[in-house]
Protein backbone atom coordinates (compact mmCIF):
# COMPACT_ATOMS: atom_id res chain seq x y z
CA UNK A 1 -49.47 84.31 27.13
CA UNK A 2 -49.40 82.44 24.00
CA UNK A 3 -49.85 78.42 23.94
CA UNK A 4 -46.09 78.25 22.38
CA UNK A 5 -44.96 80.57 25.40
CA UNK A 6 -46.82 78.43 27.80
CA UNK A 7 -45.27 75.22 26.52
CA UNK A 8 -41.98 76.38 26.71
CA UNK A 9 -42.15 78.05 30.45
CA UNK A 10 -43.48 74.39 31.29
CA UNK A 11 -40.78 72.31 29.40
CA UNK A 12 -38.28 74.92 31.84
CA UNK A 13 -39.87 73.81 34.76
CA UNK A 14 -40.02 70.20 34.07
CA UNK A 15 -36.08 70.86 33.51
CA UNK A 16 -35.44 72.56 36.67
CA UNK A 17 -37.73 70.16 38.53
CA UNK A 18 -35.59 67.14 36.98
CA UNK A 19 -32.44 68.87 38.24
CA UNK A 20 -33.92 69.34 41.40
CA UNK A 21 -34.65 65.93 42.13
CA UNK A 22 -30.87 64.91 40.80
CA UNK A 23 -29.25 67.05 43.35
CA UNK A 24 -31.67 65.92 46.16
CA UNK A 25 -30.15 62.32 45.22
CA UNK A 26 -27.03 62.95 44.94
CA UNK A 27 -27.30 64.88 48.48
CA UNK A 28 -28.42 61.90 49.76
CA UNK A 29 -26.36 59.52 48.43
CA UNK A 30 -23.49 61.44 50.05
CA UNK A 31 -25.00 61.85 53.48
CA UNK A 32 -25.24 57.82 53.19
CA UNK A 33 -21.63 57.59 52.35
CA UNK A 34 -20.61 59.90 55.46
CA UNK A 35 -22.97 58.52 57.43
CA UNK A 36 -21.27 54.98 56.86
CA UNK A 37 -18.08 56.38 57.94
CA UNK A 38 -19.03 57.96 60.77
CA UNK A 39 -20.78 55.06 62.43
CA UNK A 40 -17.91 52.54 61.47
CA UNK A 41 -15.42 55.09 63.21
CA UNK A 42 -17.46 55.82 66.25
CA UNK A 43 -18.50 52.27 66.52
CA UNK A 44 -14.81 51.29 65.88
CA UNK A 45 -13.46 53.38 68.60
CA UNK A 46 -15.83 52.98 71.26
CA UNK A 47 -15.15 48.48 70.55
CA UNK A 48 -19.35 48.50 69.43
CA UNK A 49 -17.57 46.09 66.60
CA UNK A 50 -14.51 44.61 67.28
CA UNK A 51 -11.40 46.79 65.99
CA UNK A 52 -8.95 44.02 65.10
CA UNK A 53 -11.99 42.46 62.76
CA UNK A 54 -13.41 45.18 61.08
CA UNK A 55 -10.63 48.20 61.65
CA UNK A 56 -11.91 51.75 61.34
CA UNK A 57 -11.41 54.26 58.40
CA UNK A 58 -9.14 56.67 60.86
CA UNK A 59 -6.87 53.07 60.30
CA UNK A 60 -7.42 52.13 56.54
CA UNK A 61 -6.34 55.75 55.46
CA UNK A 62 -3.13 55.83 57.56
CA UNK A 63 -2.35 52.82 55.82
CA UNK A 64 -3.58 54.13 52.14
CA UNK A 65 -1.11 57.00 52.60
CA UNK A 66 1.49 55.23 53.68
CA UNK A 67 1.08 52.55 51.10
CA UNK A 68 0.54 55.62 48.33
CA UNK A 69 3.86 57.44 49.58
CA UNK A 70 6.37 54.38 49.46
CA UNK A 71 4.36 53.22 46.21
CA UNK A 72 3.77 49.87 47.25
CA UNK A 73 0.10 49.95 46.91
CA UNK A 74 0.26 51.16 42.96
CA UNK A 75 1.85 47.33 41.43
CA UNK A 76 -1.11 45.53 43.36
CA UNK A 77 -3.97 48.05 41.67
CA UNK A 78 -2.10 48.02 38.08
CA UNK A 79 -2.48 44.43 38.51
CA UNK A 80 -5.66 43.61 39.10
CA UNK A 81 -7.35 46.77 37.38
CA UNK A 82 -5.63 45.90 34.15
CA UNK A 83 -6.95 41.73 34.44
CA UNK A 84 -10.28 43.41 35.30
CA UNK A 85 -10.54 45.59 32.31
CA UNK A 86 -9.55 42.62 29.82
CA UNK A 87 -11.31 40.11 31.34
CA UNK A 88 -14.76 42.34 31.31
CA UNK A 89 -13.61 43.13 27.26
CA UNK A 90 -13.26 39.79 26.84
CA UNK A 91 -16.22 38.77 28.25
CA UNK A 92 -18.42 41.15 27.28
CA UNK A 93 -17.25 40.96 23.45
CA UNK A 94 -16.87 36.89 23.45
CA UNK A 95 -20.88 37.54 25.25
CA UNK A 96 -21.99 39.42 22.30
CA UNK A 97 -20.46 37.24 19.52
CA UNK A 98 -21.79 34.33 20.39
CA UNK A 99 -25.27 35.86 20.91
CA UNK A 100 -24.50 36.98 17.38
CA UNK A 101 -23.55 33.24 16.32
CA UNK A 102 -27.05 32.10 17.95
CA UNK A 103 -29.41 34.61 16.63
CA UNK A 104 -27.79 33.76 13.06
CA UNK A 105 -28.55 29.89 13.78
CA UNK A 106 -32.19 29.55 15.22
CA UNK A 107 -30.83 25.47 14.64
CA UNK A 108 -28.15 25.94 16.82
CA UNK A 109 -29.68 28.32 19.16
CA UNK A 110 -32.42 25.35 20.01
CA UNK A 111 -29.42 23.03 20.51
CA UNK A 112 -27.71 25.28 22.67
CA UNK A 113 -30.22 27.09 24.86
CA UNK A 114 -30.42 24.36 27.35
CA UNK A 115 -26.91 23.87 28.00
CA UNK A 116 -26.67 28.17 28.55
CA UNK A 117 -29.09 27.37 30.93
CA UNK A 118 -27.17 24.75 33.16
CA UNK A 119 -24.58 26.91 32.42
CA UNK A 120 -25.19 29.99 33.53
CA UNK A 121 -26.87 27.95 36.21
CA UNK A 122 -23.19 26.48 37.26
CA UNK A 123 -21.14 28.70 39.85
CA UNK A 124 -18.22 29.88 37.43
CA UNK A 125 -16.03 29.99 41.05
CA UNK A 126 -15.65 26.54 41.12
CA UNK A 127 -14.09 25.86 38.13
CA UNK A 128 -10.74 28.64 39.51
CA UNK A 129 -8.90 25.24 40.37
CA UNK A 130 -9.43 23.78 37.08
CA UNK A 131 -8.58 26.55 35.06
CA UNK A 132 -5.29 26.78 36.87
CA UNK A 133 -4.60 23.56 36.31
CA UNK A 134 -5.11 23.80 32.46
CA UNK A 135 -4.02 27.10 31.87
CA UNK A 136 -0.96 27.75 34.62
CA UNK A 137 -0.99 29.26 37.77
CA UNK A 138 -0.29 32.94 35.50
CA UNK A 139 -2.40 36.31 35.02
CA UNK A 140 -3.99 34.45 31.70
CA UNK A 141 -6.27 32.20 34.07
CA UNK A 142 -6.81 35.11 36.37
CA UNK A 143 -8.18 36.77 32.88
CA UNK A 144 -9.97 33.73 31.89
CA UNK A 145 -11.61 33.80 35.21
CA UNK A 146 -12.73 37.01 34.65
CA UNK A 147 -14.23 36.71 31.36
CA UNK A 148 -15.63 33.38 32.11
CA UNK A 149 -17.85 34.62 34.67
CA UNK A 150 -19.51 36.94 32.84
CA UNK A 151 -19.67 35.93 29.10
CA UNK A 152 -22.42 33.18 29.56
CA UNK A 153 -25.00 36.16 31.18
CA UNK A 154 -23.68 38.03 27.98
CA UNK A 155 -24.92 35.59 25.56
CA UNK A 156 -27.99 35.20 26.83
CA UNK A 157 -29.25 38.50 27.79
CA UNK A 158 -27.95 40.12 24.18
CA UNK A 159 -29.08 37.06 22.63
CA UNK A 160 -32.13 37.14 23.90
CA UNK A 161 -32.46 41.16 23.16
CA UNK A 162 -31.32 40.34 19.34
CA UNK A 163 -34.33 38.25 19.13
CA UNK A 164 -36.51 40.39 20.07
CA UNK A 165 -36.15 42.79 18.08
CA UNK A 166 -39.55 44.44 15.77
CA UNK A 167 -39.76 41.75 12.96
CA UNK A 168 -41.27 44.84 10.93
CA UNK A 169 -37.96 46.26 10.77
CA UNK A 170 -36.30 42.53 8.75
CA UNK A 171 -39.59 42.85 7.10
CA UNK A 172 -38.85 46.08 5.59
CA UNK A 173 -35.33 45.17 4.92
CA UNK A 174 -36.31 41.97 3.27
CA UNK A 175 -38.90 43.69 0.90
CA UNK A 176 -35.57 45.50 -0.60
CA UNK A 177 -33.51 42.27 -0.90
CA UNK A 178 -31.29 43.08 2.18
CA UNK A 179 -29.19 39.76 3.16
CA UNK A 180 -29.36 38.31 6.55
CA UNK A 181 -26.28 39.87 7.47
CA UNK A 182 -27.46 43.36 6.40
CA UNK A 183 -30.52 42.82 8.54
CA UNK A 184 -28.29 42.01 11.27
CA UNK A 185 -25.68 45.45 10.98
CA UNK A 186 -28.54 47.68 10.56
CA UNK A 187 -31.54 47.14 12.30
CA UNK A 188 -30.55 43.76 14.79
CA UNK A 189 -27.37 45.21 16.17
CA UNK A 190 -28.29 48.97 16.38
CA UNK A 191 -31.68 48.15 18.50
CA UNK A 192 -29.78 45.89 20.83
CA UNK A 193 -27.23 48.53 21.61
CA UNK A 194 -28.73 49.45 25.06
CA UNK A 195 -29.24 46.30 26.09
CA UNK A 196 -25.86 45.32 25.36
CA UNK A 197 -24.45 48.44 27.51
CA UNK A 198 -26.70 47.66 30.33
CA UNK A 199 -25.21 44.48 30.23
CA UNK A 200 -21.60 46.01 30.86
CA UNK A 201 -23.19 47.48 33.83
CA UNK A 202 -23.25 44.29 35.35
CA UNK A 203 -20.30 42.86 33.77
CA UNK A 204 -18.32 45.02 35.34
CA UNK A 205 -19.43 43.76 38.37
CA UNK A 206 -19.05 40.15 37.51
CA UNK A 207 -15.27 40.75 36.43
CA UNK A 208 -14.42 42.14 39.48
CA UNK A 209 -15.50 39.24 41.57
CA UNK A 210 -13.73 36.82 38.68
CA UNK A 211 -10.53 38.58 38.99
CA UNK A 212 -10.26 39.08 42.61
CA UNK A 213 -11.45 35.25 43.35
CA UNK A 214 -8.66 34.16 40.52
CA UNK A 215 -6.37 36.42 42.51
CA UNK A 216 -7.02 34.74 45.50
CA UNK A 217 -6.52 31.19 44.10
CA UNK A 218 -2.90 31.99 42.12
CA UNK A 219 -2.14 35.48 42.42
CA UNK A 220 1.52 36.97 44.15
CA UNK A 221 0.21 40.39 43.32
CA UNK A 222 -3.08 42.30 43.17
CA UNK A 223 -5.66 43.44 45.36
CA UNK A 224 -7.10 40.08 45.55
CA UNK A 225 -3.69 38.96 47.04
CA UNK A 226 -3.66 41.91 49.45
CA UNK A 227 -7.14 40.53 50.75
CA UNK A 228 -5.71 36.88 51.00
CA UNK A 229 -2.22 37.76 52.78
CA UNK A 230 -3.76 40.13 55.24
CA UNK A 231 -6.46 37.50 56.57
CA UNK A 232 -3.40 35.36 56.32
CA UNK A 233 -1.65 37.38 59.03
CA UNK A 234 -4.66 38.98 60.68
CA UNK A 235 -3.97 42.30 59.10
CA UNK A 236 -7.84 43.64 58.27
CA UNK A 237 -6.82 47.16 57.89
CA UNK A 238 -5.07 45.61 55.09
CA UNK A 239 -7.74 43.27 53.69
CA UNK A 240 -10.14 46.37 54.45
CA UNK A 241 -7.85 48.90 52.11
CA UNK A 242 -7.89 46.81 49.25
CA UNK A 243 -11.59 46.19 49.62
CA UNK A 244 -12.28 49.96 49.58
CA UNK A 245 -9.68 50.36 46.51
CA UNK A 246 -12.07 47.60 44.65
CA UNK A 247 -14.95 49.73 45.54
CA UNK A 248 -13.46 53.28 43.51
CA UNK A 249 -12.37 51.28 40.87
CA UNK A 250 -15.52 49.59 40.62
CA UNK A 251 -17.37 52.68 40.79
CA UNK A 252 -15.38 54.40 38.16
CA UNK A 253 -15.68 51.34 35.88
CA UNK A 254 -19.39 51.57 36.38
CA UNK A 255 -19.85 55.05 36.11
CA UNK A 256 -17.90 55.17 32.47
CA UNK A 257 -20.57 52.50 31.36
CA UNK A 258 -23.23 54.76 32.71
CA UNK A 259 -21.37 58.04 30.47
CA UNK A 260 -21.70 55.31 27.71
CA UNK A 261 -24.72 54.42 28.08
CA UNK A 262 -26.54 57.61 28.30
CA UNK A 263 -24.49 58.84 25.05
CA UNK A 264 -26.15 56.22 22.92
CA UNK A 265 -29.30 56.41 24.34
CA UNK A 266 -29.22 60.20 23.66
CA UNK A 267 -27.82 59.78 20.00
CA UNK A 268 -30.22 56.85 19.42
């Protein structure tokens, strides 16, 4: 067998040992998720939790369908999906050009850092009430709310990627009289493209939470509202639908920043 033969049967078996291990996790993952099920339903029905609190899934599925076949379920997930979606654009894009506006400024970035600091520090919940106040008890401060929560960990984690970038890449763009803003579109920016997707990994997170706490503060429709009005009237297998609608949504959210993520890592 020749060495090029040998490398190649190798590089095939690295391959089929690396989809190996993917379905073995992803076996997993599902015996997890059916595992979950199955213990809340048995423990459910045989009162090891309490039934009223936590419902069962037997309980949240007769009311999905119902809720899916007279349509009443679909205005509440337009709702809050579509605040979700902007707010995490808005955050994530608001994130990125002010870490753009700081790397730019070293000045202002010294000026500024501490305040990001106490900032990001600062729980972005508490400040629902005020935003209401200023902004109207509407969808834009459920949006605001969104973004808020998530563009401060924006700025500093792509900021903070932007700096630290290879200075041997500027160099070699300086020695051909590239400006500062060339520097930045071709060797700052591109570099700091997984970093910035990673960070919509957990943006998508944080606008979720944003949305659904605005939605509890002001909201009349959403999931967030669902959650509110069924602890309001001590309907959980209400408050525990929209919970596991948040959870799909999430994951499908998450999951296109993953397919995102693993396109410009492979084209990078």
């Amino acid at each position: 067998m020749s060495k090029q033969t040998m490398i190649e049967q190798l590089h095939r078996d690295y391959k089929r040992s690396l989809t190996r291990n993917k379905r073995w996790v992803h076996f997993f993952q599902i015996i997890i998720f059916l595992t979950f099920f199955v213990l809340w339903e048995i423990a459910s029905r045989f009162h090891w939790i309490d039934p009223l609190i936590f419902s069962s899934p037997s309980k949240v599925w007769e009311l999905l369908k119902e809720n899916i076949l007279d349509g009443s379920i679909f205005p509440h997930i337009w709702t809050t999906v579509f605040e979700t979606i902007l707010g995490f654009i808005i955050g994530t894009v608001a994130g990125t050009i002010l870490a753009a506006i700081l790397w730019w400024s070293p000045f202002l970035s010294k000026i500024l850092d501490p305040y990001l600091v106490v900032l990001n520090a600062m729980p972005k919940v508490a400040i629902g009430p005020i935003l209401i106040v200023a902004l109207g008890p509407t969808m834009t401060s459920i949006v605001v709310m969104g973004a808020i929560i998530s563009v401060i960990i924006t700025t500093i984690v792509v900021y903070t990627s932007f700096r630290d970038v290879d200075q041997n890449y500027l160099k070699v763009l300086q020695t051909f009289g590239a400006t500062r803003w060339q520097c930045f579109k071709e060797a700052i920016l591109p570099s700091s493209f997984p970093t910035i997707v990673s960070t919509l990994k957990v943006n998508v997170g944080l606008s979720w939470v944003g949305v659904v706490v605005g939605e509890f503060l002001v909201s009349k429709q959403g999931l967030g509202y669902l959650i509110i009005y069924g602890f309001q009237v001590f309907n959980f297998t209400l408050v525990m639908q929209s919970l596991f609608i948040i959870v799909i949504f999430a994951t499908i959210m998450y999951k296109l920043v993953e397919y995102i993520e693993k396109k410009i890592v492979k084209n990078g």
